[in-house]
Protein backbone atom coordinates (compact mmCIF):
# COMPACT_ATOMS: atom_id res chain seq x y z
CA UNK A 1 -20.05 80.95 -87.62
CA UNK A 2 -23.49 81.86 -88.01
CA UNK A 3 -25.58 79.71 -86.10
CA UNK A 4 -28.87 79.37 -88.43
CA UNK A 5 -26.74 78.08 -91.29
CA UNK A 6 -24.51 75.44 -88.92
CA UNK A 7 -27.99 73.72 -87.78
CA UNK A 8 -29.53 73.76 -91.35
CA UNK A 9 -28.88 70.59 -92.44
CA UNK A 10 -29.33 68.65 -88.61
CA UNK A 11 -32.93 68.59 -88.07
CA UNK A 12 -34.36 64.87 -89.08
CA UNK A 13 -31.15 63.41 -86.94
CA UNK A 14 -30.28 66.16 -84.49
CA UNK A 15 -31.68 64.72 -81.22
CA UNK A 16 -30.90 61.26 -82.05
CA UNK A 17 -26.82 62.39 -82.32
CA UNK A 18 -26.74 65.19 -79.67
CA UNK A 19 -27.72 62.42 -77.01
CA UNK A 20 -24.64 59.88 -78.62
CA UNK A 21 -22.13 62.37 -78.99
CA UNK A 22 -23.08 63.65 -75.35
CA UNK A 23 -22.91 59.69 -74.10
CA UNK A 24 -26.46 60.31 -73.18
CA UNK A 25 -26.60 63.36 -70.83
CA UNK A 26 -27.85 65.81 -72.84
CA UNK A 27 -31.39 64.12 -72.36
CA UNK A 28 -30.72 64.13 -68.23
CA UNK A 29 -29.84 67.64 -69.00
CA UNK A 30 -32.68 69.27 -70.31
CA UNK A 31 -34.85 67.09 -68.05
CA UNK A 32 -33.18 69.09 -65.10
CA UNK A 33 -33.39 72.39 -67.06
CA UNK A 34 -36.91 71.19 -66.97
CA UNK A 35 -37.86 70.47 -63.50
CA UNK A 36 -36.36 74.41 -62.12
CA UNK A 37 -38.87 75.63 -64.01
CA UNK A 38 -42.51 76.78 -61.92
CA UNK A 39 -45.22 75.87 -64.40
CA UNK A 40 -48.36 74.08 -64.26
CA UNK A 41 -51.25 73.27 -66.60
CA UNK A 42 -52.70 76.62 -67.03
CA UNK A 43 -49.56 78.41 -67.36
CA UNK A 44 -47.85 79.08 -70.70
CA UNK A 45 -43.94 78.48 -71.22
CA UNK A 46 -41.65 80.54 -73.81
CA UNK A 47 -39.19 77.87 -75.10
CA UNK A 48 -36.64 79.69 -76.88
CA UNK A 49 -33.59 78.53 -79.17
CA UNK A 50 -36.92 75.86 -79.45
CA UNK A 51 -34.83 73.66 -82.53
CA UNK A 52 -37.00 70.32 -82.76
CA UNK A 53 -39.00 71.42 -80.05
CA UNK A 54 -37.11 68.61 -77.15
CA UNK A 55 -37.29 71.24 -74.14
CA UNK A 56 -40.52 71.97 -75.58
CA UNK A 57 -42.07 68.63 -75.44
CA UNK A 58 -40.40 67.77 -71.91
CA UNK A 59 -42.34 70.69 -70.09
CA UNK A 60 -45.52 69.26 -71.76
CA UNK A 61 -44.28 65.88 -70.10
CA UNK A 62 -43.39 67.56 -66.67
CA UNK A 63 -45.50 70.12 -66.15
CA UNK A 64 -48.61 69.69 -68.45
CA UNK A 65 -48.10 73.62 -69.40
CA UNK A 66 -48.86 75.16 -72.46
CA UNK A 67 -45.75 76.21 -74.30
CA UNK A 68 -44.37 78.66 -77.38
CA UNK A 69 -41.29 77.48 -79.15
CA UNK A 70 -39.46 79.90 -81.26
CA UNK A 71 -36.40 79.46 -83.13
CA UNK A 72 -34.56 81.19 -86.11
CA UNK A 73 -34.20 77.91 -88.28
CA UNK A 74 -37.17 76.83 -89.92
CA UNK A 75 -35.43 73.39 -90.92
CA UNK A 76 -35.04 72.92 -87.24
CA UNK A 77 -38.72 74.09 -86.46
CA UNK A 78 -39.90 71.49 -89.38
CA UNK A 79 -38.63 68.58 -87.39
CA UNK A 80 -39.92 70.28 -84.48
CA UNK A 81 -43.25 70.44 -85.53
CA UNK A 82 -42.97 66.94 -87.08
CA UNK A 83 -42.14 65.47 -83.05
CA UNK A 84 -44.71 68.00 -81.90
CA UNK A 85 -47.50 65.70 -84.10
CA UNK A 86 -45.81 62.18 -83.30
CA UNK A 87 -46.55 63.44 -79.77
CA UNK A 88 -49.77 64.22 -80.20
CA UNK A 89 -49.01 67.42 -78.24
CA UNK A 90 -50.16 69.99 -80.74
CA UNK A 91 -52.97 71.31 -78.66
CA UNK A 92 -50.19 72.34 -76.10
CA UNK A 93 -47.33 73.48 -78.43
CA UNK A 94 -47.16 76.02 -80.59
CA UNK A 95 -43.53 76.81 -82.49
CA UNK A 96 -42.59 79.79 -84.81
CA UNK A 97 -39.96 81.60 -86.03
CA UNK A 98 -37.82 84.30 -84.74
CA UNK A 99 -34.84 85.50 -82.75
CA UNK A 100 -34.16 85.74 -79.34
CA UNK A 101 -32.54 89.18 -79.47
CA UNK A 102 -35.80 90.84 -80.31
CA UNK A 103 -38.73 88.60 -79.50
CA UNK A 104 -42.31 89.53 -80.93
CA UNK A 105 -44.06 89.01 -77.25
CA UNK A 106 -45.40 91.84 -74.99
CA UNK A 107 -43.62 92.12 -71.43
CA UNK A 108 -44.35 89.84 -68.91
CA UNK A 109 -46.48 87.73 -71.42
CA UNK A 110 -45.37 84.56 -70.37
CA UNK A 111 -45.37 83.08 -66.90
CA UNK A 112 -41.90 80.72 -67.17
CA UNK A 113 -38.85 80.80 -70.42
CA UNK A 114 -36.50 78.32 -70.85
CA UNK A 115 -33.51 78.65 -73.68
CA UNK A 116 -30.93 76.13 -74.28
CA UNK A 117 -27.31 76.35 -76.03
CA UNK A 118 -28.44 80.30 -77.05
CA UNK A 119 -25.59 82.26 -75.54
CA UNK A 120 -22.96 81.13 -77.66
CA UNK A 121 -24.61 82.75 -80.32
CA UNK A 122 -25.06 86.15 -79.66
CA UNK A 123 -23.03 89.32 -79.67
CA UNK A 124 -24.12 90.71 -76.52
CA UNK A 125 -25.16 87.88 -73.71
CA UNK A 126 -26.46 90.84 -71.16
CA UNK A 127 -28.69 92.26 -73.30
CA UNK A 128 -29.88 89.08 -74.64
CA UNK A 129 -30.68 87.80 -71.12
CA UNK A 130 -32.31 91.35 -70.33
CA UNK A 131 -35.09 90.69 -73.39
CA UNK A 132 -35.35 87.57 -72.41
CA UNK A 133 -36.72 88.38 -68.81
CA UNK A 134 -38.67 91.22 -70.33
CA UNK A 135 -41.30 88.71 -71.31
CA UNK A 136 -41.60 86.91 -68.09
CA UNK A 137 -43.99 87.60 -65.70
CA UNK A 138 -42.61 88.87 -62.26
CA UNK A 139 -42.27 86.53 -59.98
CA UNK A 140 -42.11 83.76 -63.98
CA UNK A 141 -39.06 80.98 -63.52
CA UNK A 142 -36.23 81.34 -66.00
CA UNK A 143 -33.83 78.44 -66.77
CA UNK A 144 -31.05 77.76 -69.35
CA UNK A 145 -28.84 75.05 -70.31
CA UNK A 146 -25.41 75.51 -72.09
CA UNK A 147 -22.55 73.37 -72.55
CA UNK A 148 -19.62 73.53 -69.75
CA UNK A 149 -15.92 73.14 -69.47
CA UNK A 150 -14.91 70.36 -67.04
CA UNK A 151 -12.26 71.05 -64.25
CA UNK A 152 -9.72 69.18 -62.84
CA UNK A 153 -8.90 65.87 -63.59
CA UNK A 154 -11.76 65.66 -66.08
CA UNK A 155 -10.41 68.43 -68.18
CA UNK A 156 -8.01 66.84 -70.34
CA UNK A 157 -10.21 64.08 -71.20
CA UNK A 158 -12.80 66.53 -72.39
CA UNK A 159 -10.54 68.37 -74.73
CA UNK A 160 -9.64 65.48 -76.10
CA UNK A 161 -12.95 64.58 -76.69
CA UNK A 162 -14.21 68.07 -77.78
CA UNK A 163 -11.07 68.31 -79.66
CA UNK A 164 -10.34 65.34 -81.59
CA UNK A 165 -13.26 63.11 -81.16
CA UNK A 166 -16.22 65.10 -81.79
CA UNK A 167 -14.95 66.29 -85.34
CA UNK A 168 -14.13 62.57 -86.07
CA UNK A 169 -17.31 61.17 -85.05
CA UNK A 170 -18.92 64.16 -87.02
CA UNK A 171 -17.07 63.44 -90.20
CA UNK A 172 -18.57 59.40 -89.60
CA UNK A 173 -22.23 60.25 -88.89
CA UNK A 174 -21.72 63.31 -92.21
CA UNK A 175 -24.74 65.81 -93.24
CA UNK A 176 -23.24 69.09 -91.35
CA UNK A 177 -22.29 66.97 -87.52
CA UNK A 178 -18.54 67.79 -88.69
CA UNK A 179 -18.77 71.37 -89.04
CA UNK A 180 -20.44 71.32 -85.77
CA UNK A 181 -18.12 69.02 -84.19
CA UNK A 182 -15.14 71.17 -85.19
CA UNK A 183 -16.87 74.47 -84.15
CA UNK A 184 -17.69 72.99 -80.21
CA UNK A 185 -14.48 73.14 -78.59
CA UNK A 186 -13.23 76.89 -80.02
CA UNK A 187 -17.20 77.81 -79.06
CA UNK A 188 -17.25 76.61 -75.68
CA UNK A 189 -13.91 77.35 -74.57
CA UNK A 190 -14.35 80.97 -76.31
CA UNK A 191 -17.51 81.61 -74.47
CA UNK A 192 -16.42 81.09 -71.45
CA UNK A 193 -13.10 82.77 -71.46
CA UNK A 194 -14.85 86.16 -71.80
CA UNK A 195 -18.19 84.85 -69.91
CA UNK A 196 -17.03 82.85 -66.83
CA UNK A 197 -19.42 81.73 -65.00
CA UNK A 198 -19.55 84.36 -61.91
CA UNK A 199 -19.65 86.82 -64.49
CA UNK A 200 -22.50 85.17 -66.58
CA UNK A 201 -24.86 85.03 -63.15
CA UNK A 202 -24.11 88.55 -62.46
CA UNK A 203 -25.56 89.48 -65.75
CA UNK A 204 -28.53 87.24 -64.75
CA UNK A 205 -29.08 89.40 -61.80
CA UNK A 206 -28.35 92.80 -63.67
CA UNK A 207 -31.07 91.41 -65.98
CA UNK A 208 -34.04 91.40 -63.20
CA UNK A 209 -33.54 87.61 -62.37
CA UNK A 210 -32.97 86.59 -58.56
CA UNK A 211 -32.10 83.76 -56.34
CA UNK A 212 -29.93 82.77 -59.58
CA UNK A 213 -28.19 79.36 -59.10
CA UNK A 214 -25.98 76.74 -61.72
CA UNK A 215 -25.65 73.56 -61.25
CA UNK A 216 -22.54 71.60 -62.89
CA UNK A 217 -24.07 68.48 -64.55
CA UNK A 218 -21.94 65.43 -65.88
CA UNK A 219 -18.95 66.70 -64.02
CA UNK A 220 -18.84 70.09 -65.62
CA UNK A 221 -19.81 69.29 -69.17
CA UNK A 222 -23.17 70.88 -69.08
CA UNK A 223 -23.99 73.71 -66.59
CA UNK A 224 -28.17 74.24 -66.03
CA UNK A 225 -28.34 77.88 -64.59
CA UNK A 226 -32.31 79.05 -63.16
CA UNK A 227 -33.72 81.91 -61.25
CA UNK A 228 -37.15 83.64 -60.50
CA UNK A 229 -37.65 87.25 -62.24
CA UNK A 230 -37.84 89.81 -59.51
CA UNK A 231 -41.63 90.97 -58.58
């Protein structure tokens, strides 16, 4: 499903629902995406996969960095820039449009880049990560958040959930959450059946990234990966 078209309609409601539907963790998740990331007030942060500019607006909180958002929706980017006002952070964020597999910057232009639930959507993960480091800075903090798939004991519950919950909630709240309740579970699952997650950090490293770590959040249902591009 093409990813640009699926988010369309989510904007004005989008962070509002993602932290329900994810019983509140997805907010303690990007705070830790947050917080791996090396920045401080005179640095400059690429945000990308931006949407309404949440990870955006959290390194302004943490870290007091300046920060580029870019995303491929402009409906999400309109409610970004919208929360970017009502938190009188617009001297410190700046969001525009484009796409993360060919990204208007010159190398090394940035000195940290976070990107959050991207993966999923591209056709080729390795080479997305590899123009993703290309704009960082050697030596510039990467870190990514992306949904997980429990283990365990945990598991069923979450396909259950992911499964048969999340569509039905969707089809309650209406304007698009359905489709993207329905398209979760197949997504995740589907991702990381041909990207587990030793093979994911290896393309980290074959990317230029070291010291790569994950760290399984909300047992397993969000995984916050982060490294330091080599110098």
């Amino acid at each position: 499903m093409d990813a640009r078209a699926l988010f369309a309609p989510l904007g004005p409601g989008y962070d509002r629902w993602g932290s329900v539907l994810s019983f509140g963790q997805d907010p303690r998740w990007r705070r830790f995406l947050v917080s791996r990331i090396d920045a401080g007030p005179t640095d400059t942060v690429l945000d990308v996969a931006t949407g309404t500019a949440a990870v955006a607006l959290e390194l302004v909180r943490q870290k007091d960095c300046f920060v580029v958002g870019i995303d491929q929706s402009p409906e999400m980017l309109t409610e970004g820039r919208r929360r970017v006002v009502l938190a009188a952070a617009a001297g410190k964020v700046r969001l525009q449009e484009g796409d993360a597999r060919n990204l208007p910057f010159e190398d090394g232009q940035f000195d940290a880049l976070t990107f959050t639930y991207l993966l999923r959507y591209v056709e080729d993960p390795g080479a997305t990560l590899r123009e993703l480091a290309r704009v960082v800075r050697p030596g510039g903090t990467i870190s990514s958040l992306e949904f997980g798939v429990p283990r365990g004991a945990w598991r069923p519950l979450w396909e259950l959930w992911t499964r048969v919950g999340l569509p039905g909630a969707g089809r309650l709240i209406g304007n698009g959450w359905h489709e993207v309740g329905a398209f979760l579970h197949p997504s995740i699952t589907g991702f990381y059946e041909r990207w587990p997650l030793p093979r994911l950090l290896d393309a980290w490293r074959a990317a230029g990234v070291e010291n790569v770590q994950a760290r399984r959040m909300s047992l397993g249902g969000g995984v916050v990966t982060w490294g330091r591009k080599k110098r």
